[in-house]
C-alpha atoms as a PDB file:
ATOM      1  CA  UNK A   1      -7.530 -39.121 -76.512  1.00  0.00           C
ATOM      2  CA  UNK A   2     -10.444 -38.793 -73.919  1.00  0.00           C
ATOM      3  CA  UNK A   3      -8.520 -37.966 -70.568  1.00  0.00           C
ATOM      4  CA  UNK A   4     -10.643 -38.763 -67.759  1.00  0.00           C
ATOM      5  CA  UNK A   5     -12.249 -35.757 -65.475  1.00  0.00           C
ATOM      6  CA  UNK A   6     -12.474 -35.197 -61.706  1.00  0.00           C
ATOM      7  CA  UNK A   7     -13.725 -31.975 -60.748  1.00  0.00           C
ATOM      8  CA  UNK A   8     -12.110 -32.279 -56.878  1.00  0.00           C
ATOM      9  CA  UNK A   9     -10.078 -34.900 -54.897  1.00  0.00           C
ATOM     10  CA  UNK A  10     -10.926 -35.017 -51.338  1.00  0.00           C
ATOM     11  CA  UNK A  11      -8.097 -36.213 -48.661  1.00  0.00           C
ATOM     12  CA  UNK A  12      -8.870 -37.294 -45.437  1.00  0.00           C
ATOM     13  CA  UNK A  13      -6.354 -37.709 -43.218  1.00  0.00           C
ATOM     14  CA  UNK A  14      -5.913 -38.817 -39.114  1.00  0.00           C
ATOM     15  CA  UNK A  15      -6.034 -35.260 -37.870  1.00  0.00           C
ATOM     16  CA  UNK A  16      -9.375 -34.302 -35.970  1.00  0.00           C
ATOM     17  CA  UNK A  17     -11.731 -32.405 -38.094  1.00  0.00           C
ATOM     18  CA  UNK A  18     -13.543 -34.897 -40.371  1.00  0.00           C
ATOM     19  CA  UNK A  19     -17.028 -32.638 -39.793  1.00  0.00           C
ATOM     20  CA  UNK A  20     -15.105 -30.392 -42.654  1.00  0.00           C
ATOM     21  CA  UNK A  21     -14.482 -33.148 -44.953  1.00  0.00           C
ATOM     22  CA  UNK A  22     -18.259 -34.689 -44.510  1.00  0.00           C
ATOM     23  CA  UNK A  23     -19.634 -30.766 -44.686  1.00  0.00           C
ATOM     24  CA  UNK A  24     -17.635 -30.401 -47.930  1.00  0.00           C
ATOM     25  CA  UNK A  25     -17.683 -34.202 -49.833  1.00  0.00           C
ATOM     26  CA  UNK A  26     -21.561 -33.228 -49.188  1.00  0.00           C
ATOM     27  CA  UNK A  27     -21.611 -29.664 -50.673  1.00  0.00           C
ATOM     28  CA  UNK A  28     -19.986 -31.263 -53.770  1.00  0.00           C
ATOM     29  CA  UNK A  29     -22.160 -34.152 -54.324  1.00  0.00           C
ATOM     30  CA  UNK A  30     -25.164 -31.887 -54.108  1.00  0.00           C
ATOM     31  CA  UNK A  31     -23.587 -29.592 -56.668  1.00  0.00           C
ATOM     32  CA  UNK A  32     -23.185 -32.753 -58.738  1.00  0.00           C
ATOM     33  CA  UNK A  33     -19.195 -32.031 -59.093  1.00  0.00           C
ATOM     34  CA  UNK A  34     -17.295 -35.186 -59.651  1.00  0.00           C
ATOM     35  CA  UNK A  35     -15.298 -36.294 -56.284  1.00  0.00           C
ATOM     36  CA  UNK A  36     -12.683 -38.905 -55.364  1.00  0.00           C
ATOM     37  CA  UNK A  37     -12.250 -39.308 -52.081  1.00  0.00           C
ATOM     38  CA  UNK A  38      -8.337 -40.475 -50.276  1.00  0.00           C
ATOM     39  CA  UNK A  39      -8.399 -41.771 -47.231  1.00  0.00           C
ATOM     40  CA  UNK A  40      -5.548 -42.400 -45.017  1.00  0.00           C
ATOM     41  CA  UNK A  41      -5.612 -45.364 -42.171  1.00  0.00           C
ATOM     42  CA  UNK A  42      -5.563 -43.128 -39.432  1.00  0.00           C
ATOM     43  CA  UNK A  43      -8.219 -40.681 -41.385  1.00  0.00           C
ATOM     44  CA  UNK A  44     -10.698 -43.479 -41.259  1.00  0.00           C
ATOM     45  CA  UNK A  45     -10.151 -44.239 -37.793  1.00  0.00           C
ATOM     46  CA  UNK A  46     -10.673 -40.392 -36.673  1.00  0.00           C
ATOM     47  CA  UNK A  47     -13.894 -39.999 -38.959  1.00  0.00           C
ATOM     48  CA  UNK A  48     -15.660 -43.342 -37.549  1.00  0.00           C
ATOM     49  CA  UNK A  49     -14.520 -41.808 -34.257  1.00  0.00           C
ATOM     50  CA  UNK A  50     -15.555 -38.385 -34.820  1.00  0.00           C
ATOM     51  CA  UNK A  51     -18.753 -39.105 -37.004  1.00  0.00           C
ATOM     52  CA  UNK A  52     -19.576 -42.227 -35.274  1.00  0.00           C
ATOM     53  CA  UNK A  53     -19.860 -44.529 -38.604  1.00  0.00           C
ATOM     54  CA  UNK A  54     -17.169 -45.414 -41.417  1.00  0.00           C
ATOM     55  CA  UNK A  55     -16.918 -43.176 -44.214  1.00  0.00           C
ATOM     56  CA  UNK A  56     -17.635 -45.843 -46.852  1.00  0.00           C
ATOM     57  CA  UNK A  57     -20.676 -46.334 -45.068  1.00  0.00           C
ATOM     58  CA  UNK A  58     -21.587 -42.714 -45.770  1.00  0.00           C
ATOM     59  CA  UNK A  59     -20.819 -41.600 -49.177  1.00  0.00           C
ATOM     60  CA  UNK A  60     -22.720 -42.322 -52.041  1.00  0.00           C
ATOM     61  CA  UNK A  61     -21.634 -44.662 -54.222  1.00  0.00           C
ATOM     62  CA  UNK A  62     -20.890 -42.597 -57.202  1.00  0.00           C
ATOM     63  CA  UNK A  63     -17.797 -41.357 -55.055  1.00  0.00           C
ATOM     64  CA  UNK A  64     -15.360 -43.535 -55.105  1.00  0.00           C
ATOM     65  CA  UNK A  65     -12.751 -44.038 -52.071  1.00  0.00           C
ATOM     66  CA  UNK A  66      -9.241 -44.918 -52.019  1.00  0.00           C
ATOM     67  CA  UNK A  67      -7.078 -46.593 -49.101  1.00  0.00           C
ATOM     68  CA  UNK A  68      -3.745 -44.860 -48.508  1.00  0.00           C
ATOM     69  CA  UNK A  69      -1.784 -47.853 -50.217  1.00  0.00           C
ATOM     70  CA  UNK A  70      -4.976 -48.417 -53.008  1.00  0.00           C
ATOM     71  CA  UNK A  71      -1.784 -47.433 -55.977  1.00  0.00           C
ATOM     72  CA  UNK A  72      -4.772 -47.742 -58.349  1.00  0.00           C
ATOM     73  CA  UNK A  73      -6.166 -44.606 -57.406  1.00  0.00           C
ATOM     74  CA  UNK A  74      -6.301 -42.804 -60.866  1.00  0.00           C
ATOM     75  CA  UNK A  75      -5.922 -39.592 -59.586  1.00  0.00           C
ATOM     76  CA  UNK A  76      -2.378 -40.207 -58.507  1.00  0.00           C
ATOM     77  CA  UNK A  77      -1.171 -40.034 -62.148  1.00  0.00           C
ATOM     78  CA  UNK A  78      -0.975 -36.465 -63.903  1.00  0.00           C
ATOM     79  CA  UNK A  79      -2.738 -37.762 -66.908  1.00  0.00           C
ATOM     80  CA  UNK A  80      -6.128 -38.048 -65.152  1.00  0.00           C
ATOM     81  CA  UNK A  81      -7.212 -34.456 -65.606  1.00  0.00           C
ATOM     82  CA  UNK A  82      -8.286 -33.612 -61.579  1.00  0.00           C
ATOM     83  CA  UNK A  83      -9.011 -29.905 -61.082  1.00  0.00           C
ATOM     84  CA  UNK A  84      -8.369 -29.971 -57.457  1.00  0.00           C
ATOM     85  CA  UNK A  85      -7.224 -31.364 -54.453  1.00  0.00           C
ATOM     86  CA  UNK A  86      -7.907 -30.414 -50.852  1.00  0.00           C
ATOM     87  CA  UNK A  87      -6.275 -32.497 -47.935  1.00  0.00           C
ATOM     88  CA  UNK A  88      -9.156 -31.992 -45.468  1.00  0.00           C
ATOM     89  CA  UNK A  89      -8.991 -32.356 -42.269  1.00  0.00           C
ATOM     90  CA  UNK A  90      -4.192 -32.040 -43.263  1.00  0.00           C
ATOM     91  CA  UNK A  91      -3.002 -34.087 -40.111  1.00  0.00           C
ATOM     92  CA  UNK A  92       0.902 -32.195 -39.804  1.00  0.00           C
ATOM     93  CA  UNK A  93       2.428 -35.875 -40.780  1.00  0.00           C
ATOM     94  CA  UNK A  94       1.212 -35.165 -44.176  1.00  0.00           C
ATOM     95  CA  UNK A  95       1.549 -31.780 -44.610  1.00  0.00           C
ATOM     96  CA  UNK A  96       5.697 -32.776 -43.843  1.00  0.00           C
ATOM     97  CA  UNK A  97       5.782 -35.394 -46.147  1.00  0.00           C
ATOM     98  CA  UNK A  98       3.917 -33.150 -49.300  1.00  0.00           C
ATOM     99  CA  UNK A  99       6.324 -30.418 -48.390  1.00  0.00           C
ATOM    100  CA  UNK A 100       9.167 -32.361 -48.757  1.00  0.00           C
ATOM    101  CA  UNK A 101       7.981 -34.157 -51.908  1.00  0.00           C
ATOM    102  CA  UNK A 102       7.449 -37.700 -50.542  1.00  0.00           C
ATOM    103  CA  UNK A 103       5.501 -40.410 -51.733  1.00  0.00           C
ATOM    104  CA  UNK A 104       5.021 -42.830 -49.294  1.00  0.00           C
ATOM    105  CA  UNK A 105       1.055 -43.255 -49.781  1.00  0.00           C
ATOM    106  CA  UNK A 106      -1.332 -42.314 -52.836  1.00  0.00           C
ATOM    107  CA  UNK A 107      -2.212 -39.272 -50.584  1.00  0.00           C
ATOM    108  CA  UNK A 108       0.880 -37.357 -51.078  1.00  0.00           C
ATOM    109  CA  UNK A 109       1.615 -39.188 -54.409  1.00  0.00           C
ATOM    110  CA  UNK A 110      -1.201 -37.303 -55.334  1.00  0.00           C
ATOM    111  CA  UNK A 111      -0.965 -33.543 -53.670  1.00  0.00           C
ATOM    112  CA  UNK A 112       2.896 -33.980 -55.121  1.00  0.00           C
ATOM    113  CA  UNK A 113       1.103 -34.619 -58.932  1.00  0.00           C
ATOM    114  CA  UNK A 114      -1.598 -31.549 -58.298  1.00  0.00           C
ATOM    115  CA  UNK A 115       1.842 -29.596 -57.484  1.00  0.00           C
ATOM    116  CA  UNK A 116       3.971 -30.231 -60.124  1.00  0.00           C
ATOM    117  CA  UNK A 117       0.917 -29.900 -62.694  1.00  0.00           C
ATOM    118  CA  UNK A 118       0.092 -26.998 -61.323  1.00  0.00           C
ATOM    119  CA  UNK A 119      -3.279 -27.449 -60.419  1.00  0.00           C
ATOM    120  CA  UNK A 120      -5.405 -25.995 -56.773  1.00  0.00           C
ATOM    121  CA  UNK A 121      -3.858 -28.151 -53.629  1.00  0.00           C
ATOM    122  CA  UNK A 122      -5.741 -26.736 -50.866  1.00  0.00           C
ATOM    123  CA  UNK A 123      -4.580 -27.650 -47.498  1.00  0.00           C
ATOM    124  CA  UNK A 124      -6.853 -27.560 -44.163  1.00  0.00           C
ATOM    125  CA  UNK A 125      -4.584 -28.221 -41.142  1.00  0.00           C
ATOM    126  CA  UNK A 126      -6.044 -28.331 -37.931  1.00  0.00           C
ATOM    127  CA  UNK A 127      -3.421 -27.912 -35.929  1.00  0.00           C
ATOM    128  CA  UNK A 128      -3.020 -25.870 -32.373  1.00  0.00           C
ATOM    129  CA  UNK A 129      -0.400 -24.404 -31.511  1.00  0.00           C
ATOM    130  CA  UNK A 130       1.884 -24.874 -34.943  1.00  0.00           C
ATOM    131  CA  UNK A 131       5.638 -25.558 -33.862  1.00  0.00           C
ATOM    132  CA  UNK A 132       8.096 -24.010 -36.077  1.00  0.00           C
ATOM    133  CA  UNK A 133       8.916 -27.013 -38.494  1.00  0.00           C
ATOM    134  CA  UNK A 134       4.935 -26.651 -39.024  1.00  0.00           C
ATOM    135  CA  UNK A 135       5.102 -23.392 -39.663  1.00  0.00           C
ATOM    136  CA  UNK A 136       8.314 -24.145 -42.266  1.00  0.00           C
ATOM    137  CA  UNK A 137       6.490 -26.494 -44.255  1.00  0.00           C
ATOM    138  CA  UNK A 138       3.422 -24.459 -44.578  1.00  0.00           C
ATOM    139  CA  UNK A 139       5.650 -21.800 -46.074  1.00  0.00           C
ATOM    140  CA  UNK A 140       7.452 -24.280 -48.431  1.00  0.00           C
ATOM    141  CA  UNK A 141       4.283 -25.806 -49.686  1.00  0.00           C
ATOM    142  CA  UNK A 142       2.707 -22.132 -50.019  1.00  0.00           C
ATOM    143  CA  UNK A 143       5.694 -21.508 -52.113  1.00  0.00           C
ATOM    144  CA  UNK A 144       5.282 -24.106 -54.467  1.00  0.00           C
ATOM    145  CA  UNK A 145       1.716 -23.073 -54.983  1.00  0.00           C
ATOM    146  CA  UNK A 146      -0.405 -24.846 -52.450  1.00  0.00           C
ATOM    147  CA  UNK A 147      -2.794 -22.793 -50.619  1.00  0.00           C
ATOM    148  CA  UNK A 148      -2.935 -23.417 -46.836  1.00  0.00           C
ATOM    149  CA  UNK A 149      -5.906 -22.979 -45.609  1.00  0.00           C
ATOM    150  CA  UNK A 150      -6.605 -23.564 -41.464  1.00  0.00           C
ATOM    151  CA  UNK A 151      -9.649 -24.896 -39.915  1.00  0.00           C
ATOM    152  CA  UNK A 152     -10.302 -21.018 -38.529  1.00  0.00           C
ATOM    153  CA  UNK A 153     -13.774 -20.493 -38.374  1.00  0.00           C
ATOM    154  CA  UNK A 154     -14.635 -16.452 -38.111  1.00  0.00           C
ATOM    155  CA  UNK A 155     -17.388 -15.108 -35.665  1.00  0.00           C
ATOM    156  CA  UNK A 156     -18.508 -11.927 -37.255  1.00  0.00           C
ATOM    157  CA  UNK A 157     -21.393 -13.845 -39.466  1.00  0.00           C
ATOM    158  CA  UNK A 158     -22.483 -15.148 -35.212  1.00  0.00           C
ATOM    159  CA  UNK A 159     -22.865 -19.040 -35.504  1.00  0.00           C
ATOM    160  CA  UNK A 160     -25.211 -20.384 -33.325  1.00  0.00           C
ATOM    161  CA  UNK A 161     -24.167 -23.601 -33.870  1.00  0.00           C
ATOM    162  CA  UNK A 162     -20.919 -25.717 -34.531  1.00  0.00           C
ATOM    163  CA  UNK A 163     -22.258 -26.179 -37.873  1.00  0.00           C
ATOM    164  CA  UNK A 164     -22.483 -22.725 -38.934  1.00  0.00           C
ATOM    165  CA  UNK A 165     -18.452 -22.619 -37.596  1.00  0.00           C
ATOM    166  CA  UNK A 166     -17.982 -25.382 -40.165  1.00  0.00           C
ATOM    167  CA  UNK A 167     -19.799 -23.995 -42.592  1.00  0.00           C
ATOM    168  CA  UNK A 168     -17.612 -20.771 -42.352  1.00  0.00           C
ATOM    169  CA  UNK A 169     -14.456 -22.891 -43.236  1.00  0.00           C
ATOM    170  CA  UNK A 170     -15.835 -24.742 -45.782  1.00  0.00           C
ATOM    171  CA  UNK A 171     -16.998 -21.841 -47.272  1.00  0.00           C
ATOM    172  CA  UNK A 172     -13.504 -20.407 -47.720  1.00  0.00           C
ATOM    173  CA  UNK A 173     -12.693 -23.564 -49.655  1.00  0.00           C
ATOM    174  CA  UNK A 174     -15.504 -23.182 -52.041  1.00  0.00           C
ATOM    175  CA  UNK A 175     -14.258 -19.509 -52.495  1.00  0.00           C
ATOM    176  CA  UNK A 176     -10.834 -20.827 -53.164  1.00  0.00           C
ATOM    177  CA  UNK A 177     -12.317 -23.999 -55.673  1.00  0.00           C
ATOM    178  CA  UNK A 178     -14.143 -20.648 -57.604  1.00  0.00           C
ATOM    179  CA  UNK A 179     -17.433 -22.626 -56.481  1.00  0.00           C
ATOM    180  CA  UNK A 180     -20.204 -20.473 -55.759  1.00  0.00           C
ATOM    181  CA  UNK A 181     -22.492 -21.359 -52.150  1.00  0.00           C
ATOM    182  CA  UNK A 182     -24.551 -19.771 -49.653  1.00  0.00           C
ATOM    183  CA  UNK A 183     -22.952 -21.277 -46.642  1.00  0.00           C
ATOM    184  CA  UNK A 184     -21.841 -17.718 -45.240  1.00  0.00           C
ATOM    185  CA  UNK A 185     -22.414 -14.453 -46.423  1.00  0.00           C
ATOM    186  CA  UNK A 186     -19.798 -12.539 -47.518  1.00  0.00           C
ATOM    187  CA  UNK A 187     -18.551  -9.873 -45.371  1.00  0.00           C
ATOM    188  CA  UNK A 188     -20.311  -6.873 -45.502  1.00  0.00           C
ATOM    189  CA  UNK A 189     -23.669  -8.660 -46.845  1.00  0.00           C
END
């Protein structure tokens, strides 16, 4: 049996932040990695409002895009062989609902299949200040294996520009996919 590959899923849900999922779905595509893109109602909303144009007016079309209720979606079935996931930018609606192991869209349908398959669910909340059911969840979901991974950026590599700030996050993803970029040095370099 041929089981289809996807080298990364991409989520994109309504918190602010969708400069980190453009930055990244980009970085892929140039690396020539297989992506799927999610999208969540509210997700497309923030990016057209953040980015000023729809996301499926953006992407190439080799990267195809789910809605929230598209049930189609291969990647929400464990048999389709995905090798990552990262919910980018994690609004804290969804981060509750994959931490308590609901399905009520393909998006967490699919984070629950990269958990119990065991495969890298990265999480990017962007979040300020995290209440303590926030901070719960993100310890239940780092329990069952996700990595959570906030939209921090660091100073020491001194961005001069909001992009190098994004670039320092999405960096720390690609370190966490085991994909290798020049975005920032690493410390010390």
């Amino acid at each position: 049996m041929n089981t289809p590959k996807i080298d990364c899923v991409l989520a994109v849900t309504g918190a602010s932040g969708a400069i980190y999922a453009k930055t990244l779905i980009e970085y892929l595509y140039k690396k020539g990695l297989s992506v799927r893109c999610l999208v969540s109602n509210v997700g497309e909303k923030v990016w057209k409002w953040e980015i000023g144009r729809p996301i499926s007016e953006m992407l190439p079309p080799e990267i195809a895009i789910y809605g929230e209720d598209d049930w189609r979606a291969p990647v929400a079935s464990g048999s389709v062989m995905a090798g990552a996931m990262v919910i980018i930018p994690c609004s804290m609606g969804t981060l509750a609902a994959v931490a308590q192991g609901l399905a009520h869209n393909i998006i967490h349908r699919t984070a629950d299949v990269m958990l119990k398959e065991k495969r890298p669910l990265i999480l990017v909340p962007r979040e300020t200040p995290l209440n303590t059911i926030h901070l719960e969840n993100m310890l239940r979901l780092a329990r069952a294996g996700a990595t959570i991974l906030p939209a921090m950026p660091g100073f020491y590599h001194r961005p001069e520009k909001i992009q190098d700030m994004v670039d320092f996050v999405v960096g720390r993803i690609l370190d966490h996919l085991g994909i290798e970029h020049k975005l920032v040095k690493p410390w010390g370099e």
